[in-house]
C-alpha atoms as a PDB file:
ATOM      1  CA  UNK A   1     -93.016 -34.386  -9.250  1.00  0.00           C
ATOM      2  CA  UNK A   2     -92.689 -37.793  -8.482  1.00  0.00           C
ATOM      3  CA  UNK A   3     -91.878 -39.671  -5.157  1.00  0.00           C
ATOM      4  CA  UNK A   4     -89.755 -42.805  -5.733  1.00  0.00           C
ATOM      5  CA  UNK A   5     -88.301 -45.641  -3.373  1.00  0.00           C
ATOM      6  CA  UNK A   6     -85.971 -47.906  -4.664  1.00  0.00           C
ATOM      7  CA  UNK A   7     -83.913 -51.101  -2.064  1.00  0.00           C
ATOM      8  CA  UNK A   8     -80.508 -51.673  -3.428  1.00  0.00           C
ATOM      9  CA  UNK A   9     -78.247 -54.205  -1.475  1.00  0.00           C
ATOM     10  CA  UNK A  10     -76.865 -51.600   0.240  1.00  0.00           C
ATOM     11  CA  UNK A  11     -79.467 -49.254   1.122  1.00  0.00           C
ATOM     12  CA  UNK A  12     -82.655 -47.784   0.543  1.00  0.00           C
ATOM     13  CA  UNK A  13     -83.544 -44.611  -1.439  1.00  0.00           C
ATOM     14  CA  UNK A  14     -85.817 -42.365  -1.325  1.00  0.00           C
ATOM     15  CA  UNK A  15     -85.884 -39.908  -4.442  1.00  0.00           C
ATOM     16  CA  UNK A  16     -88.089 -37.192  -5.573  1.00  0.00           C
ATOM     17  CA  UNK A  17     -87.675 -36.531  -8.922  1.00  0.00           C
ATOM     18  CA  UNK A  18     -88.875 -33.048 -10.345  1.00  0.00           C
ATOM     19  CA  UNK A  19     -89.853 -31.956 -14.029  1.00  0.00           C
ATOM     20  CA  UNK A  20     -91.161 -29.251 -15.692  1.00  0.00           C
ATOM     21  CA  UNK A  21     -91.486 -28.068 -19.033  1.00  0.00           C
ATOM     22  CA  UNK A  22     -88.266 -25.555 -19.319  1.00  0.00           C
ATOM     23  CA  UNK A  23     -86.470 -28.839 -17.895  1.00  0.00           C
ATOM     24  CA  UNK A  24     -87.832 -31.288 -20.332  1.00  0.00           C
ATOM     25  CA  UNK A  25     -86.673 -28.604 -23.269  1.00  0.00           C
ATOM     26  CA  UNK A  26     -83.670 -29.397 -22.309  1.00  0.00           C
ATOM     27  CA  UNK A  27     -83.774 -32.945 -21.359  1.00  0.00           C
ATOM     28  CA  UNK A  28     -82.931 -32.376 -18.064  1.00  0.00           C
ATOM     29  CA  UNK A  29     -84.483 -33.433 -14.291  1.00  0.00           C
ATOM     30  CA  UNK A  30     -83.618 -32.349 -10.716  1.00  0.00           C
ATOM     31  CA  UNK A  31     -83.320 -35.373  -8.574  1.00  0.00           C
ATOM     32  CA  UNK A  32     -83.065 -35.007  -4.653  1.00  0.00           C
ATOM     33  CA  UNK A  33     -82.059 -38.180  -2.301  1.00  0.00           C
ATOM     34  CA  UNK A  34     -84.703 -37.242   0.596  1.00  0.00           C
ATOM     35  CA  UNK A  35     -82.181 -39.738   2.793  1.00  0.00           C
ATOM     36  CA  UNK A  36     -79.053 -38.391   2.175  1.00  0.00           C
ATOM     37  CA  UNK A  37     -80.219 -34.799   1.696  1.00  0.00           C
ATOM     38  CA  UNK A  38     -78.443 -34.454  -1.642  1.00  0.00           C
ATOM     39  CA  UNK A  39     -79.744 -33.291  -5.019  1.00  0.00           C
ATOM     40  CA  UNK A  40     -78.714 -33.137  -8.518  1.00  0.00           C
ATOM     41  CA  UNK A  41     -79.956 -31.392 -11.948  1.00  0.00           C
ATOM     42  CA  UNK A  42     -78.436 -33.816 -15.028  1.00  0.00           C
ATOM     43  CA  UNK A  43     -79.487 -34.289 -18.086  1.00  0.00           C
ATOM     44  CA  UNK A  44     -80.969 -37.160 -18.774  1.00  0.00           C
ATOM     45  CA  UNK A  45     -78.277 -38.874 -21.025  1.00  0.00           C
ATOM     46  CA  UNK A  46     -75.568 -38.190 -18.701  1.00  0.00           C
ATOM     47  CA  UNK A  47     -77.085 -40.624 -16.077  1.00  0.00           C
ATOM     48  CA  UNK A  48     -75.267 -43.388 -17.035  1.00  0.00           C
ATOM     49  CA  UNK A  49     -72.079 -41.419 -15.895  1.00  0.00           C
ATOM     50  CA  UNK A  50     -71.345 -43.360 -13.029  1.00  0.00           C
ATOM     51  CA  UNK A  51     -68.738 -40.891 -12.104  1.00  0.00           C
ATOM     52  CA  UNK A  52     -71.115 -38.426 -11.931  1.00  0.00           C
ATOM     53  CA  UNK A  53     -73.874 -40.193 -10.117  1.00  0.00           C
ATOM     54  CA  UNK A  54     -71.317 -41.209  -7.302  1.00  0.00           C
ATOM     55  CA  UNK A  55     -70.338 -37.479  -7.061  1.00  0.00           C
ATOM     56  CA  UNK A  56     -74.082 -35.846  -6.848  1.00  0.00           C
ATOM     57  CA  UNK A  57     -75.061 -38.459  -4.389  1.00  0.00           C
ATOM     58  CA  UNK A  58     -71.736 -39.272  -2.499  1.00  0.00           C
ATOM     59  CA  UNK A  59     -71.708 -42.969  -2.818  1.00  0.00           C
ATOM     60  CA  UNK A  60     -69.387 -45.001  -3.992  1.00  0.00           C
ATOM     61  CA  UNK A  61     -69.015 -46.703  -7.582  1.00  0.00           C
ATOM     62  CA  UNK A  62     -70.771 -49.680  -7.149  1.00  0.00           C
ATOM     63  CA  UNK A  63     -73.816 -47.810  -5.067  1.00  0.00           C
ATOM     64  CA  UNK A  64     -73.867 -45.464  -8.342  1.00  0.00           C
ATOM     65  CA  UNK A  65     -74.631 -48.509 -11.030  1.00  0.00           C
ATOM     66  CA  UNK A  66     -77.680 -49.142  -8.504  1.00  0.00           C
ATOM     67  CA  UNK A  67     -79.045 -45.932  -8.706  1.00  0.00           C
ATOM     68  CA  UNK A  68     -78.281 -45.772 -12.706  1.00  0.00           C
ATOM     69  CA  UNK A  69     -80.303 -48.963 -12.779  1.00  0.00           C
ATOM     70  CA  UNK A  70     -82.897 -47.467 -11.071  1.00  0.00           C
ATOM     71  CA  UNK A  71     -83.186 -44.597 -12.815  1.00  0.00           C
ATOM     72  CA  UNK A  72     -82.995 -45.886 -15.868  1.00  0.00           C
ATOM     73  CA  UNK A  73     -86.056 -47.589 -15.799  1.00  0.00           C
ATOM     74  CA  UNK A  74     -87.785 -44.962 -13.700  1.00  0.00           C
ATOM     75  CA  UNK A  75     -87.156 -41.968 -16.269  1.00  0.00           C
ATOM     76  CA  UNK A  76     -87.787 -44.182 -19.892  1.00  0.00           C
END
């Protein structure tokens, strides 16, 4: 488990990010916005999907390329 905080121009996150070894099998990770009291399970390739980051966290488009960014360098 892993407590993150990432400032984006249009707001701050707060995001625990959870792995285990059944999850990593299958390249997955549960990711839960302690802010906006949303989570997500995703694989890890399929975080680029902005489509699907905007949907699992209810932002919009824009909002979702910050948290891709994020991630990205936070799961490598």
């Amino acid at each position: 488990m892993r407590y993150v905080c990432a400032k984006t121009n249009t707001r701050r996150y707060d995001l625990i990010i959870l792995t285990s070894e059944s999850l990593e099998e299958k390249g997955e990770v549960v990711i839960i916005d302690d802010q906006g009291s949303r989570y997500t399970k995703v694989r890890k390739n399929k975080i680029q999907d902005s489509e699907y980051l905007a949907h699992a966290f209810n932002v919009n488009e824009y909002e979702s390329d910050e948290i891709y960014q994020f991630l990205k360098q936070v799961l490598e």
